[in-house]
C-alpha atoms as a PDB file:
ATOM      1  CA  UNK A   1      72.924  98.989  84.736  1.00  0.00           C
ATOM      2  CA  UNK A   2      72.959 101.639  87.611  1.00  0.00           C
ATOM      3  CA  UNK A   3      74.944 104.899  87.279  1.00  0.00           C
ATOM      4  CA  UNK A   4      77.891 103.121  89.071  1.00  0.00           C
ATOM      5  CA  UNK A   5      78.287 100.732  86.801  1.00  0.00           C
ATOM      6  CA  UNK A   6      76.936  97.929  88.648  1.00  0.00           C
ATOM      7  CA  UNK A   7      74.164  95.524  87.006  1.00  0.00           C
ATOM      8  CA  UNK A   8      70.765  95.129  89.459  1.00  0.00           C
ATOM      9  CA  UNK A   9      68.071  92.893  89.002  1.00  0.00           C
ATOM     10  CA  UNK A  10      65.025  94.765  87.949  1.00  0.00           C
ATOM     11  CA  UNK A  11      62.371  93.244  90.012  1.00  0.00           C
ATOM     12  CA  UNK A  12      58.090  94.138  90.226  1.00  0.00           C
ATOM     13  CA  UNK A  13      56.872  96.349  92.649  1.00  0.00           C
ATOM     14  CA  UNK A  14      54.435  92.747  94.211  1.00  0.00           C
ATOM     15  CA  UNK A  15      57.532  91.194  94.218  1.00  0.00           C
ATOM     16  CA  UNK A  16      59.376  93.954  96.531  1.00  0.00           C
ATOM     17  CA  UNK A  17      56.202  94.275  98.030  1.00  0.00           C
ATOM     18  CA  UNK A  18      56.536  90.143  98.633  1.00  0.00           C
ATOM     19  CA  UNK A  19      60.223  90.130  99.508  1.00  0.00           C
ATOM     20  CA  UNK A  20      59.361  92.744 102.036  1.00  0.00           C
ATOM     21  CA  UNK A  21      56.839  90.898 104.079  1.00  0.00           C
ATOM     22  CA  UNK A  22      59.369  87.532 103.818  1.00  0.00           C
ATOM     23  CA  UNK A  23      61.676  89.625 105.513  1.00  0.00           C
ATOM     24  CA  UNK A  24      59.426  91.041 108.174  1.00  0.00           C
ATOM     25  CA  UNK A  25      58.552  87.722 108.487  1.00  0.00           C
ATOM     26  CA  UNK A  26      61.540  86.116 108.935  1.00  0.00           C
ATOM     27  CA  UNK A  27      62.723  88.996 111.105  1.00  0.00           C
ATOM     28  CA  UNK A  28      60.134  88.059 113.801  1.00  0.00           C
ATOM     29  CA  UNK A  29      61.069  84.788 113.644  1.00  0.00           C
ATOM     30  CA  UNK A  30      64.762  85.926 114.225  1.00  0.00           C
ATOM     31  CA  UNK A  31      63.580  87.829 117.350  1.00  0.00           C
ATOM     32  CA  UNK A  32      61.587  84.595 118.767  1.00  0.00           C
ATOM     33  CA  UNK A  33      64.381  82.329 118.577  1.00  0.00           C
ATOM     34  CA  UNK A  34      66.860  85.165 119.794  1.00  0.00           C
ATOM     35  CA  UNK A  35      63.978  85.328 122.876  1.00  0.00           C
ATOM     36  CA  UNK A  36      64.317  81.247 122.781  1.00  0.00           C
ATOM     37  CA  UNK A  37      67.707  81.443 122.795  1.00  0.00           C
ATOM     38  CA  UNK A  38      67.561  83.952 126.224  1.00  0.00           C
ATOM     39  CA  UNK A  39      65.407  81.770 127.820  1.00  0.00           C
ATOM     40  CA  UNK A  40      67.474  78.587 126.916  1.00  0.00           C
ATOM     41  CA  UNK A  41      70.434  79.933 127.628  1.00  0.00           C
ATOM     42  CA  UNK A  42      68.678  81.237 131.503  1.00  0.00           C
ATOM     43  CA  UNK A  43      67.259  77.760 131.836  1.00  0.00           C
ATOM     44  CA  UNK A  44      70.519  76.161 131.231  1.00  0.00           C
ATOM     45  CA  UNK A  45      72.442  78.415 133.693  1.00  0.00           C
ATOM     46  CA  UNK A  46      70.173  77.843 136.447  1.00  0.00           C
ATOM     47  CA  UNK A  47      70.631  73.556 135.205  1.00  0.00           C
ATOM     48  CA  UNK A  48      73.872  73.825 135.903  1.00  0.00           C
ATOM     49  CA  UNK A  49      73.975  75.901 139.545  1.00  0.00           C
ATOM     50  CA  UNK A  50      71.256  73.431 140.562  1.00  0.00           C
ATOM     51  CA  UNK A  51      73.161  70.570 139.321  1.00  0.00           C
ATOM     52  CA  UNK A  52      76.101  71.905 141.310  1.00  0.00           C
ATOM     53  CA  UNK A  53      73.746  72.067 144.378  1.00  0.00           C
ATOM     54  CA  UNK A  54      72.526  68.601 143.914  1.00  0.00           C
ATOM     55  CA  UNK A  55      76.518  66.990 143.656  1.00  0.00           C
ATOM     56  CA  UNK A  56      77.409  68.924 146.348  1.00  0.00           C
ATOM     57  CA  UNK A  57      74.004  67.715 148.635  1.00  0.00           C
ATOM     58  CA  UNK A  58      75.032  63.930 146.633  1.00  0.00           C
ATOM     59  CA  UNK A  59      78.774  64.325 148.510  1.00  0.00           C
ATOM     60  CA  UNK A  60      77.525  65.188 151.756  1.00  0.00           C
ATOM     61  CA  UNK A  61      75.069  62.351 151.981  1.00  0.00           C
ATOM     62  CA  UNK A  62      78.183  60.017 150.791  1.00  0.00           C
ATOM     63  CA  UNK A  63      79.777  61.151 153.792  1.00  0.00           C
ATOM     64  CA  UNK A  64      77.226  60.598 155.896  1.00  0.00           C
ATOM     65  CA  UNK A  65      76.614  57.050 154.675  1.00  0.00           C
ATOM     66  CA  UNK A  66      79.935  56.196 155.103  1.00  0.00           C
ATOM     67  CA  UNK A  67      79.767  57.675 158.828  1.00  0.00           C
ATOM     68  CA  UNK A  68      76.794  55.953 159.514  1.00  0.00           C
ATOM     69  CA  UNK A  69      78.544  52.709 157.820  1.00  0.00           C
ATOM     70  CA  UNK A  70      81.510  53.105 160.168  1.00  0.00           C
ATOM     71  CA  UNK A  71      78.464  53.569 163.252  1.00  0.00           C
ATOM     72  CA  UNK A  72      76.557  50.592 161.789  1.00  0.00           C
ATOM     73  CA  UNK A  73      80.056  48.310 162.135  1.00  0.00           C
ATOM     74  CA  UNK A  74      80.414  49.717 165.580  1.00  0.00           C
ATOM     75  CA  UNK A  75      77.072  48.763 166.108  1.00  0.00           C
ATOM     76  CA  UNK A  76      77.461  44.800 165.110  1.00  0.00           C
ATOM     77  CA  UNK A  77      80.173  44.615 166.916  1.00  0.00           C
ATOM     78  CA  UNK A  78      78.544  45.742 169.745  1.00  0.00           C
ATOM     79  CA  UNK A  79      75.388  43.599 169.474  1.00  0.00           C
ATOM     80  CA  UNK A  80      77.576  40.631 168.889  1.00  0.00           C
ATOM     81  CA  UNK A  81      78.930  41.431 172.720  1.00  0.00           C
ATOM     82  CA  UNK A  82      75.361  41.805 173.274  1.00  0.00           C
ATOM     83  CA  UNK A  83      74.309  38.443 172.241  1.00  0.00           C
ATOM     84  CA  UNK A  84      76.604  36.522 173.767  1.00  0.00           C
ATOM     85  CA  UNK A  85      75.811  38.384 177.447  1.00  0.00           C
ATOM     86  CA  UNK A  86      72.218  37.719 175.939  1.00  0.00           C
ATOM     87  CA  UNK A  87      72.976  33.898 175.880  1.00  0.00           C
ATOM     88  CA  UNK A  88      74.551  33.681 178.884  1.00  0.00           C
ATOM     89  CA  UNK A  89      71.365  35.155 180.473  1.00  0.00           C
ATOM     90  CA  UNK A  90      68.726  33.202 178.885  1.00  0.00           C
ATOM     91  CA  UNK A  91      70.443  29.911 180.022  1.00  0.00           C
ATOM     92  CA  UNK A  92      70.228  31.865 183.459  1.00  0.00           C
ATOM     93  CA  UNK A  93      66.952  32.371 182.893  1.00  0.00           C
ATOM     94  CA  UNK A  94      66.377  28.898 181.655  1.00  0.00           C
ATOM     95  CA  UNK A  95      67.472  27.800 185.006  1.00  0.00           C
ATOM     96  CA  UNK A  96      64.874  30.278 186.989  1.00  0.00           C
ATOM     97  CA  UNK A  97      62.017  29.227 184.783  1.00  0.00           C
ATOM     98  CA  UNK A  98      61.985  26.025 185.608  1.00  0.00           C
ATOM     99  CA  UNK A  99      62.301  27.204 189.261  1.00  0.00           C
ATOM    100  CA  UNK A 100      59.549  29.362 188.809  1.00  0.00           C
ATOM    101  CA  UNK A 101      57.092  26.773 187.057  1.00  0.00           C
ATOM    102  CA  UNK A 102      55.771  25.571 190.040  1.00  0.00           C
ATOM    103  CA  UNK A 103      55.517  29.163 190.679  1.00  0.00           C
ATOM    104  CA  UNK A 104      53.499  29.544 187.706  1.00  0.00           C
ATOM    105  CA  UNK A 105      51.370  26.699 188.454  1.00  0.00           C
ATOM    106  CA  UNK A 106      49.673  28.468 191.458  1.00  0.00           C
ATOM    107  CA  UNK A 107      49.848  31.745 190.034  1.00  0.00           C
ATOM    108  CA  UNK A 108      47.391  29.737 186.955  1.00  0.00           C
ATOM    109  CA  UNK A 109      45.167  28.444 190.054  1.00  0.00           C
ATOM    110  CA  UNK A 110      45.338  31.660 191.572  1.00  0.00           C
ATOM    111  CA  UNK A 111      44.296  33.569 188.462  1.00  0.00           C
ATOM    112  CA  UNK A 112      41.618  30.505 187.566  1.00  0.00           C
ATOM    113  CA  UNK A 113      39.701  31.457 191.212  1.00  0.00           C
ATOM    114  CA  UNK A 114      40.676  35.297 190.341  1.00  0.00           C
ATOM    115  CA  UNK A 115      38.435  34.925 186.754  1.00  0.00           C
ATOM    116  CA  UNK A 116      35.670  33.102 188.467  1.00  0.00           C
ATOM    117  CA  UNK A 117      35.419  36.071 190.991  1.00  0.00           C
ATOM    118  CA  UNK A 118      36.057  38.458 188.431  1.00  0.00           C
ATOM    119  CA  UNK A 119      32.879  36.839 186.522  1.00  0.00           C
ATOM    120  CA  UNK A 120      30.263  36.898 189.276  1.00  0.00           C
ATOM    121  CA  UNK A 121      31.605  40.107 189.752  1.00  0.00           C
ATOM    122  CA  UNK A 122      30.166  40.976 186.067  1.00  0.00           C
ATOM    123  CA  UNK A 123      27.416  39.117 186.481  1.00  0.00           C
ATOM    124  CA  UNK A 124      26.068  40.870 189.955  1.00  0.00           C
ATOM    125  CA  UNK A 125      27.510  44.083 188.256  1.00  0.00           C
ATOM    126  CA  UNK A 126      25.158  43.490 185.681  1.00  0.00           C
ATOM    127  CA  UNK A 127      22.017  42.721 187.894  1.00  0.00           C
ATOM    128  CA  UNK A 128      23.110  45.893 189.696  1.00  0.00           C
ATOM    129  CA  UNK A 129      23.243  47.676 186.077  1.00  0.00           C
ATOM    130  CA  UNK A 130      19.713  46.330 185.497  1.00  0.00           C
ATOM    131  CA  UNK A 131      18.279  47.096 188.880  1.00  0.00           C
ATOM    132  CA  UNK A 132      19.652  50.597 188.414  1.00  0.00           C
ATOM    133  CA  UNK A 133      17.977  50.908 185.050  1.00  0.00           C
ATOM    134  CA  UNK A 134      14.802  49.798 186.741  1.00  0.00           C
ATOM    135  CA  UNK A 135      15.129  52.245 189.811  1.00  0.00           C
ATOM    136  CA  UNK A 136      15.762  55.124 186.852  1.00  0.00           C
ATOM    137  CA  UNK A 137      12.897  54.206 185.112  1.00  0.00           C
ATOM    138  CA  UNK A 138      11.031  54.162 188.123  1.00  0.00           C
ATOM    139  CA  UNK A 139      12.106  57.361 189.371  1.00  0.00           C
ATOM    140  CA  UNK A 140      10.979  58.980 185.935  1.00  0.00           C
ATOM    141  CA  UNK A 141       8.253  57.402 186.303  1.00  0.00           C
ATOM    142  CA  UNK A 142       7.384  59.114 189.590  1.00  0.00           C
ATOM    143  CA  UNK A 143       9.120  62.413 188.594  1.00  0.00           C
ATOM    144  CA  UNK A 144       6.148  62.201 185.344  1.00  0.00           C
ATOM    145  CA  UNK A 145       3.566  61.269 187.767  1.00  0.00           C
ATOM    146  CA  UNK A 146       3.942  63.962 190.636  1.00  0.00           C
ATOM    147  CA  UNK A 147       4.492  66.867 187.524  1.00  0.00           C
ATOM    148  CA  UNK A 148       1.246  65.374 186.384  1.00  0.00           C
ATOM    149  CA  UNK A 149      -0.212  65.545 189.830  1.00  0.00           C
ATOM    150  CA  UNK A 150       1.015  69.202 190.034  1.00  0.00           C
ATOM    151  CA  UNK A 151      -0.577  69.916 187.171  1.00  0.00           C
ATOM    152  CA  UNK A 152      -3.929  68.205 188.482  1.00  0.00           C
ATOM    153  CA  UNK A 153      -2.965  70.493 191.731  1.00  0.00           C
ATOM    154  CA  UNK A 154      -3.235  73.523 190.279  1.00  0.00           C
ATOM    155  CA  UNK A 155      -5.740  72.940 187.762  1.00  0.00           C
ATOM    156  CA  UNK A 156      -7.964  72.115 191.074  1.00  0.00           C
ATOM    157  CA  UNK A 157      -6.879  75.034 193.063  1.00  0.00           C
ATOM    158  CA  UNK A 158      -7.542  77.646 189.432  1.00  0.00           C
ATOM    159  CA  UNK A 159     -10.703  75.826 189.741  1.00  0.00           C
ATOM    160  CA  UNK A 160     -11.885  76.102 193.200  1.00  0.00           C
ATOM    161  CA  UNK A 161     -10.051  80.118 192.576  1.00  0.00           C
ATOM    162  CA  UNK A 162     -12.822  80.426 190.061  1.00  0.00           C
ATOM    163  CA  UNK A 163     -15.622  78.863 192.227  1.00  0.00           C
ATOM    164  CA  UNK A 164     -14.813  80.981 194.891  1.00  0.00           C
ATOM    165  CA  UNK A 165     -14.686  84.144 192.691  1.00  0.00           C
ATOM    166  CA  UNK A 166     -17.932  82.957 191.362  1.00  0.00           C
ATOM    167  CA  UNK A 167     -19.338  82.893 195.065  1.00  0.00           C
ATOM    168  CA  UNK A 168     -17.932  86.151 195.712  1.00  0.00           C
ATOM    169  CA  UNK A 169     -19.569  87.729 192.403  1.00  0.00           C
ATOM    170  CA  UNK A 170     -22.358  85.856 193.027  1.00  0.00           C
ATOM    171  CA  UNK A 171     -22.523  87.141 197.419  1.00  0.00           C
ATOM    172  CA  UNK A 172     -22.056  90.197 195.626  1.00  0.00           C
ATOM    173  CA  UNK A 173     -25.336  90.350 193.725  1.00  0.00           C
ATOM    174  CA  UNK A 174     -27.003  89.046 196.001  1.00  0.00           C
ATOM    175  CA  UNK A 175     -26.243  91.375 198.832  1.00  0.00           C
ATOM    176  CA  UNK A 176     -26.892  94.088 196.178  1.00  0.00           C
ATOM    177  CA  UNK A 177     -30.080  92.888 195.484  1.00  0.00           C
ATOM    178  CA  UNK A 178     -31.193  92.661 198.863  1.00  0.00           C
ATOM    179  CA  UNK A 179     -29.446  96.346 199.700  1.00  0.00           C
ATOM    180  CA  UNK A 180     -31.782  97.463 197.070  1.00  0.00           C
ATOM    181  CA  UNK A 181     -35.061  95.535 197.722  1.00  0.00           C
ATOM    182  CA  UNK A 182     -34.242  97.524 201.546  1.00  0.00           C
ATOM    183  CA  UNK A 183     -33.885 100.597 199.650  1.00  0.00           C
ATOM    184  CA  UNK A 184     -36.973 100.168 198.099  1.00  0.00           C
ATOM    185  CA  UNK A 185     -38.848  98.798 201.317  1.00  0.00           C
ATOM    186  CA  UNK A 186     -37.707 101.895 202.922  1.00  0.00           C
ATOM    187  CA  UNK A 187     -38.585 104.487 200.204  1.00  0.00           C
ATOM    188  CA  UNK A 188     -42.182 102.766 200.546  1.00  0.00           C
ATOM    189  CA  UNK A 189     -42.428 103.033 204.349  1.00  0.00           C
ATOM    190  CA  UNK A 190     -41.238 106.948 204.007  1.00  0.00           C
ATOM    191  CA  UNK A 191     -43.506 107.201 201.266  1.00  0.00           C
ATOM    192  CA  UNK A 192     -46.281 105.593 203.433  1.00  0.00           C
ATOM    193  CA  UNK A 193     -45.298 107.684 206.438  1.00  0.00           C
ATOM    194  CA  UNK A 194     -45.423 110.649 204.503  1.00  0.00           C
ATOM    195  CA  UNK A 195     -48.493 110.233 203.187  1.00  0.00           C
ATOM    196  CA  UNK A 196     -49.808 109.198 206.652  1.00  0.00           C
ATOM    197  CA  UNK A 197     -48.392 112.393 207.859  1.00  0.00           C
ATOM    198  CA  UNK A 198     -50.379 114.272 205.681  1.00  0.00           C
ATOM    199  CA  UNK A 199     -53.611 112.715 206.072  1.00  0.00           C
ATOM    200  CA  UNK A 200     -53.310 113.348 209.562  1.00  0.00           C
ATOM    201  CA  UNK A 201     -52.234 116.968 209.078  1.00  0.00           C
ATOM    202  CA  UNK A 202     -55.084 117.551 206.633  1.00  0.00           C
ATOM    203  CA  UNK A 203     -57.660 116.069 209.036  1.00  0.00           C
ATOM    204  CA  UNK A 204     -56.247 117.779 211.933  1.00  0.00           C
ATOM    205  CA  UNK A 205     -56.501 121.136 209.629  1.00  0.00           C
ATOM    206  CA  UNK A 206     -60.083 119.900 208.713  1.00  0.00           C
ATOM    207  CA  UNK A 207     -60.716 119.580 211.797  1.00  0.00           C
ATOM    208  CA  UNK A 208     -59.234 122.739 213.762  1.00  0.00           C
ATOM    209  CA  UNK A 209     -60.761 124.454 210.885  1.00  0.00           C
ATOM    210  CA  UNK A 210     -64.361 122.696 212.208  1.00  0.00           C
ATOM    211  CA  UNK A 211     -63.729 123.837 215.399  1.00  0.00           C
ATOM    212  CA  UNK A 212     -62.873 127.557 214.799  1.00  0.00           C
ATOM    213  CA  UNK A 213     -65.936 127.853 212.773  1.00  0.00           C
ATOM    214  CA  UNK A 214     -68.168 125.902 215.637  1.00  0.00           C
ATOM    215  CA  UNK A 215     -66.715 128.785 217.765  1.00  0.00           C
ATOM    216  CA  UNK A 216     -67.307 131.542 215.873  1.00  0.00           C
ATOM    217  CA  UNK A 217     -70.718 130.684 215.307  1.00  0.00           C
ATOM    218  CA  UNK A 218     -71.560 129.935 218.750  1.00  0.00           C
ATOM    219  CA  UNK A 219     -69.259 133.853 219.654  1.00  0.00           C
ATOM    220  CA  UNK A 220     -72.444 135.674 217.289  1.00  0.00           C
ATOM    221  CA  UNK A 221     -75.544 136.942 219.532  1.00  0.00           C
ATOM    222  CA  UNK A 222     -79.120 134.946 219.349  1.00  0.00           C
ATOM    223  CA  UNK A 223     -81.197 136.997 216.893  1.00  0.00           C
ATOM    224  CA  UNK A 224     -84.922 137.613 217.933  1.00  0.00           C
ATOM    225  CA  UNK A 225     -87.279 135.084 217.447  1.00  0.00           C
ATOM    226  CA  UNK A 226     -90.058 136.312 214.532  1.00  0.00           C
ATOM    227  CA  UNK A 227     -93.160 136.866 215.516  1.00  0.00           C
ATOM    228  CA  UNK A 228     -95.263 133.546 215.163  1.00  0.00           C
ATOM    229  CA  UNK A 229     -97.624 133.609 211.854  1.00  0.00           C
ATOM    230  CA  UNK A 230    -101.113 132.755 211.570  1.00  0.00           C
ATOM    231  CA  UNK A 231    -101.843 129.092 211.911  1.00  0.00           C
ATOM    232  CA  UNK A 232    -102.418 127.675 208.828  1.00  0.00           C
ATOM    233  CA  UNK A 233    -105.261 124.842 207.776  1.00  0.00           C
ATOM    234  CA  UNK A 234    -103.940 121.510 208.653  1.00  0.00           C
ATOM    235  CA  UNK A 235    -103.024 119.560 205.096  1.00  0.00           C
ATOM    236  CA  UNK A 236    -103.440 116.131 205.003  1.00  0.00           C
ATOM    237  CA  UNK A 237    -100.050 113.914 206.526  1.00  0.00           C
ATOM    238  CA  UNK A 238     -98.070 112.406 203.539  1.00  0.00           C
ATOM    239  CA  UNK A 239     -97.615 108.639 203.762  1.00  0.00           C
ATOM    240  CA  UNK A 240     -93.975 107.833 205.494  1.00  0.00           C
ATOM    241  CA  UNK A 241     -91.708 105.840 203.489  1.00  0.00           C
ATOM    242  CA  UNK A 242     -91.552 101.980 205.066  1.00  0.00           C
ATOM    243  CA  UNK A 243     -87.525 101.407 206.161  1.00  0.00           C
ATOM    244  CA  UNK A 244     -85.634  98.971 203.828  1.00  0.00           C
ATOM    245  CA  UNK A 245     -85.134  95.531 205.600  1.00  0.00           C
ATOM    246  CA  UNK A 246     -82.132  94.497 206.197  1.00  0.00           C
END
């Protein structure tokens, strides 16, 4: 019994401690199906504005079936008017067919010649089609065979480019050779006349330098003749040496 008088139940402390998490427990839940609630309560409201939308779009196409009902009456009635004018023409009609049927039976012999033509028209169109495939092929044909002869063209003319480059190199060396086989034919005639040169001017020197000393030695005075010794005893004449034979 409490101080007030009143009589409490004298529970654990694991069973307060258990009582406490029920009610936590069931607290949350509380709160989710409050949220639940919300959200029901939301989803409902917007059920009901877009039911509202959907009688009201439900009433308007009412209307406008029963408009287009009204139309579609109008309608019958008026293709019923139709019909009969329709009648009325096709026995018309009935009547110019078999006016025009003898029409129609030329027009069928007209068109009969008109699909003969019209097939030997194919046909030469398609001898034309094959002789124009022909002429193509033959034109490529001659188009490959000229850019193969230009080819051939200019291979020959870079080849006869070469040969005559060759003959120019080779005119070249020739006339280089034969400036220099010149050269040396000249250097050996200089040479030649040069040395000819000299021998003259050395025999010419030899030969002034004869002739000065011929003068000067015929310029000096005779000397005396000596005085004429005893004869000696005659010696006995040595043997002359025979000439070789030629």
């Amino acid at each position: 019994m409490g101080k007030d008088g009143v009589i409490r139940e004298v529970i654990t402390h694991w069973e307060a401690l258990h009582r406490s998490v029920e009610a936590e427990h069931l607290e949350a839940e509380l709160a989710t199906t409050r949220a639940e609630l919300e959200s029901t309560t939301t989803e409902l409201t917007a059920l009901k504005e877009q039911t509202a939308a959907e009688v009201a779009s439900l009433k308007a196409q009412l209307t406008s079936l029963q408009q287009q009902l009204a139309d579609h009456q109008k309608a019958i009635e008026s293709e019923k008017s139709r019909a009969e004018k329709a009648e009325t023409a096709h026995r018309e009609a009935a009547e110019k067919a078999a006016g025009l049927e003898a029409s129609g039976r030329k027009v069928q012999e007209t068109l009969s010649k008109v699909e003969k033509d019209l097939a030997q028209t194919s046909a030469d169109r398609n001898a034309l089609k094959a002789a124009n495939e022909k002429l193509q092929k033959e034109v490529a044909d001659l188009n490959e065979a000229q850019k193969k002869a230009q080819q051939e063209l200019k291979a020959a003319r870079d080849e006869i480019n070469k040969m005559k480059q060759e003959a120019i190199e080779t005119k070249k060396a020739a006339l280089k050779k034969q400036e220099e086989e010149e050269a040396k034919k000249k250097a050996r005639k200089e040479a030649a006349a040069k040395k000819k040169a000299e021998e003259e001017a050395a025999a010419k020197k030899k030969a002034d330098k004869e002739a000065a000393e011929k003068k000067a030695e015929d310029a000096k005075p005779a000397e005396p003749a000596p005085a004429e010794p005893a004869p000696a005893e005659p010696t006995p004449a040595e043997p002359t040496p025979a000439e070789p034979v030629n």
